[in-house]
N, C-alpha and C. Protein backbone atom coordinates (compact mmCIF):
# COMPACT_ATOMS: atom_id res chain seq x y z
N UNK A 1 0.85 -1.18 0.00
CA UNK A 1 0.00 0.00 0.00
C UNK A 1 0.89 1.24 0.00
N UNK A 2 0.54 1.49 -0.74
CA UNK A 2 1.44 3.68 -0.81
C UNK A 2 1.30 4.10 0.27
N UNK A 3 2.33 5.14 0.32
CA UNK A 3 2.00 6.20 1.69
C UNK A 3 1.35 7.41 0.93
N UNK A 4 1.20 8.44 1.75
CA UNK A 4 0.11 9.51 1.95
C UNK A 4 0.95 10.40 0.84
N UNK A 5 0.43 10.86 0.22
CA UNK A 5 0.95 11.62 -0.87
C UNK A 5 0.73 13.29 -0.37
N UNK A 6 2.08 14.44 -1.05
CA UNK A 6 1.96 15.67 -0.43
C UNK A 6 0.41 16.61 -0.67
N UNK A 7 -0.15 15.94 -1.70
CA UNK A 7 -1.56 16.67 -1.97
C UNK A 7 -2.56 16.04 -0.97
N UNK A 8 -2.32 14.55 -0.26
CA UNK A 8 -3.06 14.06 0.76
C UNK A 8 -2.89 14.64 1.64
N UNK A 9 -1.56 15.10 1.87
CA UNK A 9 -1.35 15.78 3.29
C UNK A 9 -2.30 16.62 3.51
N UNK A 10 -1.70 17.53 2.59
CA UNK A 10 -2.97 19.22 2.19
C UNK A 10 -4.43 18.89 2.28
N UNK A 11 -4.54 17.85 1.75
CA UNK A 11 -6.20 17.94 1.98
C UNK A 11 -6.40 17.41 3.53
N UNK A 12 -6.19 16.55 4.09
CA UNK A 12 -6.39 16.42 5.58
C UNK A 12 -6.22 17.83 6.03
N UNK A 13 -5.20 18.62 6.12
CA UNK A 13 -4.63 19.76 6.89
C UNK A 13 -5.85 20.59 6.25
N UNK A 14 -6.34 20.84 5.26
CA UNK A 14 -7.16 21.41 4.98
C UNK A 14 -8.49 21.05 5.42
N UNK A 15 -9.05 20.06 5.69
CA UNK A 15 -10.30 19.60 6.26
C UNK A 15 -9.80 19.97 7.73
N UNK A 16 -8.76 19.72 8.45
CA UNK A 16 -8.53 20.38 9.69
C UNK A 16 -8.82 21.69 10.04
N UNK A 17 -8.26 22.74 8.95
CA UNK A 17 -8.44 24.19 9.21
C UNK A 17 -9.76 24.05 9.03
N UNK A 18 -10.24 23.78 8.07
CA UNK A 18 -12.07 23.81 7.92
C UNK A 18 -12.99 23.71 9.48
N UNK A 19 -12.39 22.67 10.10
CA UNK A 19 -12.90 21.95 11.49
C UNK A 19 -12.90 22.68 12.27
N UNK A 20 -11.77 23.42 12.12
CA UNK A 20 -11.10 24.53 13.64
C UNK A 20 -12.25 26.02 13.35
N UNK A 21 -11.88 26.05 12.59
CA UNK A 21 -12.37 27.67 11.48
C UNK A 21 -14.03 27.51 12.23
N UNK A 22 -14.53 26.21 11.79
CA UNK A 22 -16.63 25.76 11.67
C UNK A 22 -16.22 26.07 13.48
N UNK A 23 -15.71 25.23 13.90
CA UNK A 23 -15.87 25.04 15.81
C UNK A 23 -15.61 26.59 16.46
N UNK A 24 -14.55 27.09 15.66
CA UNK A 24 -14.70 28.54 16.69
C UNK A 24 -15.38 29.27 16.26
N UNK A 25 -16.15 29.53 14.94
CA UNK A 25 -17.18 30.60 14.59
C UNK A 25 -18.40 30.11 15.44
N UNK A 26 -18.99 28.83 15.17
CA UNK A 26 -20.09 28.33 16.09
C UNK A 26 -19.88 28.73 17.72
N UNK A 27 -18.37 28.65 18.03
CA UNK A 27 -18.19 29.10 20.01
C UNK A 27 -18.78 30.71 19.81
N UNK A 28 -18.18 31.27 18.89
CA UNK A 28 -18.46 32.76 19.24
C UNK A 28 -19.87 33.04 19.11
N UNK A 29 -20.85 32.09 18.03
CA UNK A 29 -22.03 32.19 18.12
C UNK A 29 -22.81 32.05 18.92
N UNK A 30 -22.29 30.94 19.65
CA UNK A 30 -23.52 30.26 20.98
C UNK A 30 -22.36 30.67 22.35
N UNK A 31 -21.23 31.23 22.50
CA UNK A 31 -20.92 31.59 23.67
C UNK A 31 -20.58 32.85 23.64
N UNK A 32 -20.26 33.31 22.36
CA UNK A 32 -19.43 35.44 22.20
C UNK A 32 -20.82 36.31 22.13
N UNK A 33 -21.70 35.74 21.49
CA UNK A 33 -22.59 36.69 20.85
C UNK A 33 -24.30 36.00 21.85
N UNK A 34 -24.09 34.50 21.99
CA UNK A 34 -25.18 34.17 22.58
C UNK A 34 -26.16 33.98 21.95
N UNK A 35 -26.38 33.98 20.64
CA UNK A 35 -27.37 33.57 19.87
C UNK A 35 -28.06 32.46 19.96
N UNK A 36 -29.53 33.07 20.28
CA UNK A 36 -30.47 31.69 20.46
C UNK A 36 -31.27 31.61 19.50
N UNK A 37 -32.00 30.37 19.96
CA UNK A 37 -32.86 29.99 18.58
C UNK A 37 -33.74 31.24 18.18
N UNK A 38 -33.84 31.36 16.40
CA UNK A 38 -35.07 32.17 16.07
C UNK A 38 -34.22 33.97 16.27
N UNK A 39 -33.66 33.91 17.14
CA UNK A 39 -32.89 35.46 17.28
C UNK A 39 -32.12 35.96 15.84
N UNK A 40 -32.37 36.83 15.69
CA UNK A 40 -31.36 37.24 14.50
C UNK A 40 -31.04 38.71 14.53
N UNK A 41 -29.59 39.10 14.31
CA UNK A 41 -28.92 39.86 14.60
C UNK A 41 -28.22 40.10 12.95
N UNK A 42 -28.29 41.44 12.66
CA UNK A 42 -28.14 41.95 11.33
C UNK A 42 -26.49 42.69 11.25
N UNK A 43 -25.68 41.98 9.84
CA UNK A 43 -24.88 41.78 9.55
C UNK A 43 -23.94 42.79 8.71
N UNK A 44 -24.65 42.82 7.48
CA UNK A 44 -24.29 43.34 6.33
C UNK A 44 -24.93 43.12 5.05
N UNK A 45 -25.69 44.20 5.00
CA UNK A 45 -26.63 43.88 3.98
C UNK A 45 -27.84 43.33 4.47
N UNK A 46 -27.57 42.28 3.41
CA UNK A 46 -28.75 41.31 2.94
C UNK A 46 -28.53 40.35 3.72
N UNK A 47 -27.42 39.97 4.86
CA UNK A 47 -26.90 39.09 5.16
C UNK A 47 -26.92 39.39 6.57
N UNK A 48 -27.50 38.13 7.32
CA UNK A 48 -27.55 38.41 8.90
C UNK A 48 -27.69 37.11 9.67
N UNK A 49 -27.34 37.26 11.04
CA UNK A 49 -26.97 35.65 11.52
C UNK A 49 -28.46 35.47 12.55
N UNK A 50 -28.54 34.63 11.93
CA UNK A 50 -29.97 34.11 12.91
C UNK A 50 -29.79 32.86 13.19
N UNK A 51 -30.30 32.36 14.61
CA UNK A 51 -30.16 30.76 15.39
C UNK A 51 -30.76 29.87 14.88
N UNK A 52 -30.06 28.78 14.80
CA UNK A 52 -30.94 27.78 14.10
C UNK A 52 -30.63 26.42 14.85
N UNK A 53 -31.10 25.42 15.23
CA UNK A 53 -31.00 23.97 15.51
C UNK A 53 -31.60 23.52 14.42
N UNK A 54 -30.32 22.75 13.44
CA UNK A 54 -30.89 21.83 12.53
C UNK A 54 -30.67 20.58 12.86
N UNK A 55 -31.35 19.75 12.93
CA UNK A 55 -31.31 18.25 13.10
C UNK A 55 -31.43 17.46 11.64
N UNK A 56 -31.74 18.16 10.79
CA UNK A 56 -31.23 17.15 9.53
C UNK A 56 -29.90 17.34 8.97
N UNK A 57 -29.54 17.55 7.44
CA UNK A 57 -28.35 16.96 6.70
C UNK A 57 -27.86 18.73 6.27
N UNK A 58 -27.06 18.92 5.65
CA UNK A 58 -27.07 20.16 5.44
C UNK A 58 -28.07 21.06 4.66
N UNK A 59 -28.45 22.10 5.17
CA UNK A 59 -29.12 23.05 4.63
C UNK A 59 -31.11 22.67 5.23
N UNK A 60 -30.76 21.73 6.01
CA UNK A 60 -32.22 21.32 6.96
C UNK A 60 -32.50 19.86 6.01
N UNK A 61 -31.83 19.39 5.07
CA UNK A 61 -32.56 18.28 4.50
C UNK A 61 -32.60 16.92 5.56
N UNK A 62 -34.36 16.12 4.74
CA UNK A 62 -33.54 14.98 6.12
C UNK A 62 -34.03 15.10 7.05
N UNK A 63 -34.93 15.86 8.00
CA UNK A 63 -34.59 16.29 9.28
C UNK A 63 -35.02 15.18 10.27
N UNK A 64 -34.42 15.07 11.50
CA UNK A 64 -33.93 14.18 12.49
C UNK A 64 -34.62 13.93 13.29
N UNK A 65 -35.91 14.03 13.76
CA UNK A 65 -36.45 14.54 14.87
C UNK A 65 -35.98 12.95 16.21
N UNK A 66 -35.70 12.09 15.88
CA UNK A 66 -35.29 11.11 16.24
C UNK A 66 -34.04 10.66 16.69
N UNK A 67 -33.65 9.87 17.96
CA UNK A 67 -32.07 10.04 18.72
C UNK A 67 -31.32 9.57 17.63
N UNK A 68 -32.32 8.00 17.30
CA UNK A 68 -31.41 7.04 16.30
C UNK A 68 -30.61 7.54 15.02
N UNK A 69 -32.20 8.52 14.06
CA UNK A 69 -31.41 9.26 12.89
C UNK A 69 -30.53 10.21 13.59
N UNK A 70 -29.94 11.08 14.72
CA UNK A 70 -29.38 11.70 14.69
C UNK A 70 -27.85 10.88 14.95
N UNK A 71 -28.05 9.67 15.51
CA UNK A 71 -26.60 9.05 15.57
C UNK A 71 -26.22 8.56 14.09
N UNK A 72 -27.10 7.68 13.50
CA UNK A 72 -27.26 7.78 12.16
C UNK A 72 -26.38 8.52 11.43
N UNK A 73 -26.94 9.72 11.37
CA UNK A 73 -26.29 10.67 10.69
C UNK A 73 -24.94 10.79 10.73
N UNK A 74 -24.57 10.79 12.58
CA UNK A 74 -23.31 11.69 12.56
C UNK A 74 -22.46 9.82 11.82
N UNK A 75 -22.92 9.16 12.39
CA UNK A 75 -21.76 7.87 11.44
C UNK A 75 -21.81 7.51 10.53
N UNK A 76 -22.70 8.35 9.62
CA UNK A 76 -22.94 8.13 7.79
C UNK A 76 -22.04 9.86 7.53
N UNK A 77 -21.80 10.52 8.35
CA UNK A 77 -20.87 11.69 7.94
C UNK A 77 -19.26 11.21 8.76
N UNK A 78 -18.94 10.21 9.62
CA UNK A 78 -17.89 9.77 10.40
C UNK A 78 -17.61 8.92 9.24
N UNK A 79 -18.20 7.85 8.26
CA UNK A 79 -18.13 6.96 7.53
C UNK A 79 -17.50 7.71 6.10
N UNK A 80 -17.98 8.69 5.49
CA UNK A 80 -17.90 9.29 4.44
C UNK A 80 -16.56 9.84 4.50
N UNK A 81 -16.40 10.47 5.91
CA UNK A 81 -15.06 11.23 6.12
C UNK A 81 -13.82 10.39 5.86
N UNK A 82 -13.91 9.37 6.50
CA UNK A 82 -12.91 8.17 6.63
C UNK A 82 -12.67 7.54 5.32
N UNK A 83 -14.01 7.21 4.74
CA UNK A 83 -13.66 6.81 3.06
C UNK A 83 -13.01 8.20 2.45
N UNK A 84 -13.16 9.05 2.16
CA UNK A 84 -12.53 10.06 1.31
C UNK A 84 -10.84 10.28 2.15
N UNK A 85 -10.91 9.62 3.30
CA UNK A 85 -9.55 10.18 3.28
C UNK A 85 -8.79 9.23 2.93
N UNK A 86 -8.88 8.12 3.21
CA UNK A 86 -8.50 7.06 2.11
C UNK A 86 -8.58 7.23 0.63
N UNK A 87 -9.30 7.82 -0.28
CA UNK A 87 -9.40 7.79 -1.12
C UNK A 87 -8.16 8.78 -1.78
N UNK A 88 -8.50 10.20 -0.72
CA UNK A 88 -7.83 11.36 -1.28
C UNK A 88 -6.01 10.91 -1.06
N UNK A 89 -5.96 9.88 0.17
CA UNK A 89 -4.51 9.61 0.42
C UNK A 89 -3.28 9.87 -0.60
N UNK A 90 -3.64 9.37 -1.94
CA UNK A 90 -2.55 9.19 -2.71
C UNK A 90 -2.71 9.88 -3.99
N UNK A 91 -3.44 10.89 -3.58
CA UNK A 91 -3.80 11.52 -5.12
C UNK A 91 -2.59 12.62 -5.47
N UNK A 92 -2.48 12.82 -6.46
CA UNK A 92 -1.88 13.68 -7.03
C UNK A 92 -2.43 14.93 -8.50
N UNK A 93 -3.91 14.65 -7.66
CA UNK A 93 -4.66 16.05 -8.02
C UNK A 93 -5.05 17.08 -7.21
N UNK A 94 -4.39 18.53 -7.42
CA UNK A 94 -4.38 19.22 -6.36
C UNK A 94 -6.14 19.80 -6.49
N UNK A 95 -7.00 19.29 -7.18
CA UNK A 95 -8.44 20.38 -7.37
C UNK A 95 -9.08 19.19 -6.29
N UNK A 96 -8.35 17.62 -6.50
CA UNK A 96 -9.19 17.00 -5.73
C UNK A 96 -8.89 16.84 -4.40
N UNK A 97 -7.56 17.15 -4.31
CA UNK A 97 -7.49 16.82 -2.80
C UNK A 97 -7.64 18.27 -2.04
N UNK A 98 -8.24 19.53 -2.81
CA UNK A 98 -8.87 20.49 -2.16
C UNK A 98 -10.41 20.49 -1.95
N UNK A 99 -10.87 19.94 -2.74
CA UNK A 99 -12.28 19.18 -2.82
C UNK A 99 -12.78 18.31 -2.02
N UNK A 100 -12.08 17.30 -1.74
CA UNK A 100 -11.74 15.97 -0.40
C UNK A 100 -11.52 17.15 0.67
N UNK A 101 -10.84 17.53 0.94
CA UNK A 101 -10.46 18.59 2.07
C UNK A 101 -11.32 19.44 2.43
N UNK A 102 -12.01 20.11 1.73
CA UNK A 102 -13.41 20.57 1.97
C UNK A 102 -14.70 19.85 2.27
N UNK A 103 -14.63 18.79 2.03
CA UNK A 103 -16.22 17.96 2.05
C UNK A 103 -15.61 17.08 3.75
N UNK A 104 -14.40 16.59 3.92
CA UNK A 104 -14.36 16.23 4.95
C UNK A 104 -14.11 17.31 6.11
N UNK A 105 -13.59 18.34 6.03
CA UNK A 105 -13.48 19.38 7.05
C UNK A 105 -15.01 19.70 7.32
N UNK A 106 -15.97 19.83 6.56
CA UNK A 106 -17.28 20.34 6.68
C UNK A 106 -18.58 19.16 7.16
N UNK A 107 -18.13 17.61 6.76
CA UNK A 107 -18.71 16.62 7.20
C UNK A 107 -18.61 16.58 8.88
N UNK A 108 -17.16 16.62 9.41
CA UNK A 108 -16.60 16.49 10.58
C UNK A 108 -17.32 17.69 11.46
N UNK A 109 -16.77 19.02 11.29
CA UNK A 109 -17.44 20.18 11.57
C UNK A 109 -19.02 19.57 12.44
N UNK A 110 -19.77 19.40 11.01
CA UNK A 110 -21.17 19.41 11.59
C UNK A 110 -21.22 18.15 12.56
N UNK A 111 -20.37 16.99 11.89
CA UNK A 111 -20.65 16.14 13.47
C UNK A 111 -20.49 16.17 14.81
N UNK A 112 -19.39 16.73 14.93
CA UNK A 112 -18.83 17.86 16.18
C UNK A 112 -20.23 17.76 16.87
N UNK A 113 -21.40 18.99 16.04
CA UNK A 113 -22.32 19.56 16.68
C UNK A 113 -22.96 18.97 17.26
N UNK A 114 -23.58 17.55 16.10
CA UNK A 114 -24.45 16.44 16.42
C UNK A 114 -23.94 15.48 17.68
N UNK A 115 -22.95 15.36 17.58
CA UNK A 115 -22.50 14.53 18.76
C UNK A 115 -22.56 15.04 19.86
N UNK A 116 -21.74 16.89 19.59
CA UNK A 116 -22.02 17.45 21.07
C UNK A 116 -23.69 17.83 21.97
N UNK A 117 -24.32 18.04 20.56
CA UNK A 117 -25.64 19.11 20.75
C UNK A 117 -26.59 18.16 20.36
N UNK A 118 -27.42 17.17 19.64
CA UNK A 118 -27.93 16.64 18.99
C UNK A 118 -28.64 17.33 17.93
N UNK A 119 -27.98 18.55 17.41
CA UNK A 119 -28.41 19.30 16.29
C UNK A 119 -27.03 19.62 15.96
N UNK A 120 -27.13 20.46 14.54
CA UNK A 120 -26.19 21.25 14.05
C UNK A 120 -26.36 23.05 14.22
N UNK A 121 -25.54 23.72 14.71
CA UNK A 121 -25.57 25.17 14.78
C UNK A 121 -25.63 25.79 13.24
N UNK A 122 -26.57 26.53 12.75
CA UNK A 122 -26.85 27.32 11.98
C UNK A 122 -27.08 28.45 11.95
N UNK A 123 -26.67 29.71 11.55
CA UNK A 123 -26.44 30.66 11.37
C UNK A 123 -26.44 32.04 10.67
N UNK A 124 -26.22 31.27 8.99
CA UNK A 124 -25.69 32.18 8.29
C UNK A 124 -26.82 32.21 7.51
N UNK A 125 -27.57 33.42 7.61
CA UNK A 125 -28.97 34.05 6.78
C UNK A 125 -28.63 34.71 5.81
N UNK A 126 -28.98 33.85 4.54
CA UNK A 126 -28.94 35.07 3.51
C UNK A 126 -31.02 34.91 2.87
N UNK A 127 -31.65 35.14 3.93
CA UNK A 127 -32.75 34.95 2.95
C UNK A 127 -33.93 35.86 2.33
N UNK A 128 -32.73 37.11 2.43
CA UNK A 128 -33.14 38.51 2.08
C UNK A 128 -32.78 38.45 0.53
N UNK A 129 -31.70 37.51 0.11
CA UNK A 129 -31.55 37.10 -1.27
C UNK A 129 -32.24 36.14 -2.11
N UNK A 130 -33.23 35.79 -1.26
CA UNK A 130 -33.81 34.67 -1.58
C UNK A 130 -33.46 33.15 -1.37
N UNK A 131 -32.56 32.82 -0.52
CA UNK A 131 -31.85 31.72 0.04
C UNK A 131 -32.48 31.12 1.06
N UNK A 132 -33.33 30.47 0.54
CA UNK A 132 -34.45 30.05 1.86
C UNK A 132 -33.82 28.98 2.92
N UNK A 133 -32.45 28.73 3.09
CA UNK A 133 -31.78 28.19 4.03
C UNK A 133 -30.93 28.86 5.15
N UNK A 134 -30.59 28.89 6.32
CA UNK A 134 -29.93 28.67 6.99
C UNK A 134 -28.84 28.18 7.28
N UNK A 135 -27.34 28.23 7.18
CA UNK A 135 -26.43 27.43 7.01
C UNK A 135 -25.04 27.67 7.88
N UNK A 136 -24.20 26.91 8.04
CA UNK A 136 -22.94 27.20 8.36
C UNK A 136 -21.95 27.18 7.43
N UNK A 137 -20.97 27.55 8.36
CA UNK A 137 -19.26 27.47 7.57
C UNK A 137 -19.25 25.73 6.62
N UNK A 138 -19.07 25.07 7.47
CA UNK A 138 -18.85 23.52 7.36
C UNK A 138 -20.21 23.18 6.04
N UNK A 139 -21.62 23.55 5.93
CA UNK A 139 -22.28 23.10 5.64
C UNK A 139 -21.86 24.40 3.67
N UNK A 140 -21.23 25.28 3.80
CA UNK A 140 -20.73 25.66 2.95
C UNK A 140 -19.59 25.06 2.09
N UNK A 141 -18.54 24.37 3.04
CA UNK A 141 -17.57 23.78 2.56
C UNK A 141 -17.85 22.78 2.14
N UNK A 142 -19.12 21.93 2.70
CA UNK A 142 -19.23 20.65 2.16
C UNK A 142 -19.72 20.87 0.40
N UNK A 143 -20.77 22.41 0.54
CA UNK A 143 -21.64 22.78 -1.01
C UNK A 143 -20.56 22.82 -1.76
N UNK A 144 -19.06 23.67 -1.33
CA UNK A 144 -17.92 24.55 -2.51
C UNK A 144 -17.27 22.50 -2.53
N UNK A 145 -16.90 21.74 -1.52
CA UNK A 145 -16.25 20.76 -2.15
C UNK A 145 -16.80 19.93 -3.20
N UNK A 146 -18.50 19.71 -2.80
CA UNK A 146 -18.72 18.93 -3.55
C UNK A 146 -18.76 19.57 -5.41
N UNK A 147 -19.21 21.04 -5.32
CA UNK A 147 -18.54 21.51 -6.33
C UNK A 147 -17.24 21.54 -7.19
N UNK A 148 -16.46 21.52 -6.42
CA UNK A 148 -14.85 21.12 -6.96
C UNK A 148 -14.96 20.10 -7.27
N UNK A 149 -15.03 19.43 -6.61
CA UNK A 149 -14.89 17.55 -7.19
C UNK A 149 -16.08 17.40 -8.57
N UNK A 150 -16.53 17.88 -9.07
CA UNK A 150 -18.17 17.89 -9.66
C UNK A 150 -16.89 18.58 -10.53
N UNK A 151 -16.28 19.57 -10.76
CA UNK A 151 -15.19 20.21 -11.37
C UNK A 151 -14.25 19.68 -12.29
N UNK A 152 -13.31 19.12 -10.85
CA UNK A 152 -12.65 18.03 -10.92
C UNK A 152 -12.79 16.67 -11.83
N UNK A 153 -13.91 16.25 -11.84
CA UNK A 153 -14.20 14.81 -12.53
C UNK A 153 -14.51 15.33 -13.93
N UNK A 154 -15.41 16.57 -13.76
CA UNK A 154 -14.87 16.73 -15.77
C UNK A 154 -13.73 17.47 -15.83
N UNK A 155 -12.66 18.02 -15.55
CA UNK A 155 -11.51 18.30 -16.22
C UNK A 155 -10.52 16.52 -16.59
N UNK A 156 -10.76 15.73 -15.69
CA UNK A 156 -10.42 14.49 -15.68
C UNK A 156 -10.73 13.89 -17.04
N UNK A 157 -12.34 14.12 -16.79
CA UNK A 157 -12.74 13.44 -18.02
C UNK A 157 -12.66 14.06 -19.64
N UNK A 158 -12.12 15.67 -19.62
CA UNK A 158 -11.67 15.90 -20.61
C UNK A 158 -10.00 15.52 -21.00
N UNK A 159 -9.58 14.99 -19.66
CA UNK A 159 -7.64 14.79 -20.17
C UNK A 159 -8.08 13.24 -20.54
N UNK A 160 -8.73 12.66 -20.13
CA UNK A 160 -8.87 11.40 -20.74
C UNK A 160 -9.24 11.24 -21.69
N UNK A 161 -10.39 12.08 -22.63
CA UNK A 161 -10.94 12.40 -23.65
C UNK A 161 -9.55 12.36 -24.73
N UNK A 162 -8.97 13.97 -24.19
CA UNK A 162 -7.92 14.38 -25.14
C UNK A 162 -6.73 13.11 -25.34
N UNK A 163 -6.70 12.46 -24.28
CA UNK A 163 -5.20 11.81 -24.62
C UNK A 163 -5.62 10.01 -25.16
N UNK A 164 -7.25 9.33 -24.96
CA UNK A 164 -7.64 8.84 -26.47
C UNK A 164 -7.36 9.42 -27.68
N UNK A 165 -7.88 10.66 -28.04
CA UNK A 165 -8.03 10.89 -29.17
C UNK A 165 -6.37 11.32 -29.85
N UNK A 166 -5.36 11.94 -28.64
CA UNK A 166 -4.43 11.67 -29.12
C UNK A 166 -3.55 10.13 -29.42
N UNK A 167 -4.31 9.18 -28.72
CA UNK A 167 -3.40 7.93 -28.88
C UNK A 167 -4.30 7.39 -30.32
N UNK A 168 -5.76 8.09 -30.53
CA UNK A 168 -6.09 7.42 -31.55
C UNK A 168 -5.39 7.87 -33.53
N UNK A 169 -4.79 9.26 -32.75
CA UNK A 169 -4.42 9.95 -33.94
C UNK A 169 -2.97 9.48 -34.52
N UNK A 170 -2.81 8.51 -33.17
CA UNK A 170 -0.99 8.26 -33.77
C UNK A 170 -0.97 6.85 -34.43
């Protein structure tokens, strides 16, 4: 079996900063600022932080009202984390192992919550833009990774494209 490749590193270390980054914005929420449920406190703009306990998946999907789905959850996001870091171990694509690094920093994040809280802390209101969700840091990183990787797999699938059609041209 290979060892951990320098783009694996980065993406762990990067799902780490993600972890640290989600856990201390949520402390300052529920211990700096005190934000409780339903409260909302105006930001900038269009944009303002209001309390949320979500018990489902990100962005409220899913929702939990139940102990079982909430353990559930956090070990179908403990499970996911662990496969991608295996996966991302030995890559030597830097879009994917920033992609991996984002979806597991933001998986972990929200389990944190669930394990500590039996919800996830939510926060971030944009629904003056029409964003009818509620969300966090972590539950952002998981949206931008799974985007990258969604990225990622077609730039892939265009070098594979190109370098058939170059092996077919020779």
């Amino acid at each position: 079996m290979k060892g951990i490749t320098k783009l694996g590193w980065t993406a762990l270390a990067l799902a780490l900063a993600i972890v640290v980054a989600d856990q201390a914005l949520k402390y300052w929420i529920l211990q700096g600022l005190r934000l409780q449920e339903g409260q909302s406190i105006d930001v900038l703009g269009p944009v303002r932080l209001t309390g949320v306990w979500n018990q489902g998946v990100s962005f409220g999907f899913l929702q939990a009202q139940h102990d079982l789905v909430r353990w559930l959850l956090a070990a179908f996001s403990v499970i996911v984390a662990i496969v991608l870091g295996f996966w991302v171990r030995a890559t030597e694509r830097a879009l994917f192992a920033v992609a991996v690094g984002f979806v597991i920093g933001g998986a972990l994040g929200n389990v944190i919550d669930r394990i500590r809280f039996g919800a996830v802390t939510d926060f971030i209101d944009a629904s003056k833009l029409y964003f009818p969700w509620i969300f966090n840091l972590a539950d952002s990183a998981i949206s931008i990774g799974i985007c990258l990787l969604l990225l990622d797999m077609l730039r892939q699938d265009s070098r594979e494209r190109a370098a058939r059609t170059a092996q077919d041209a020779s």
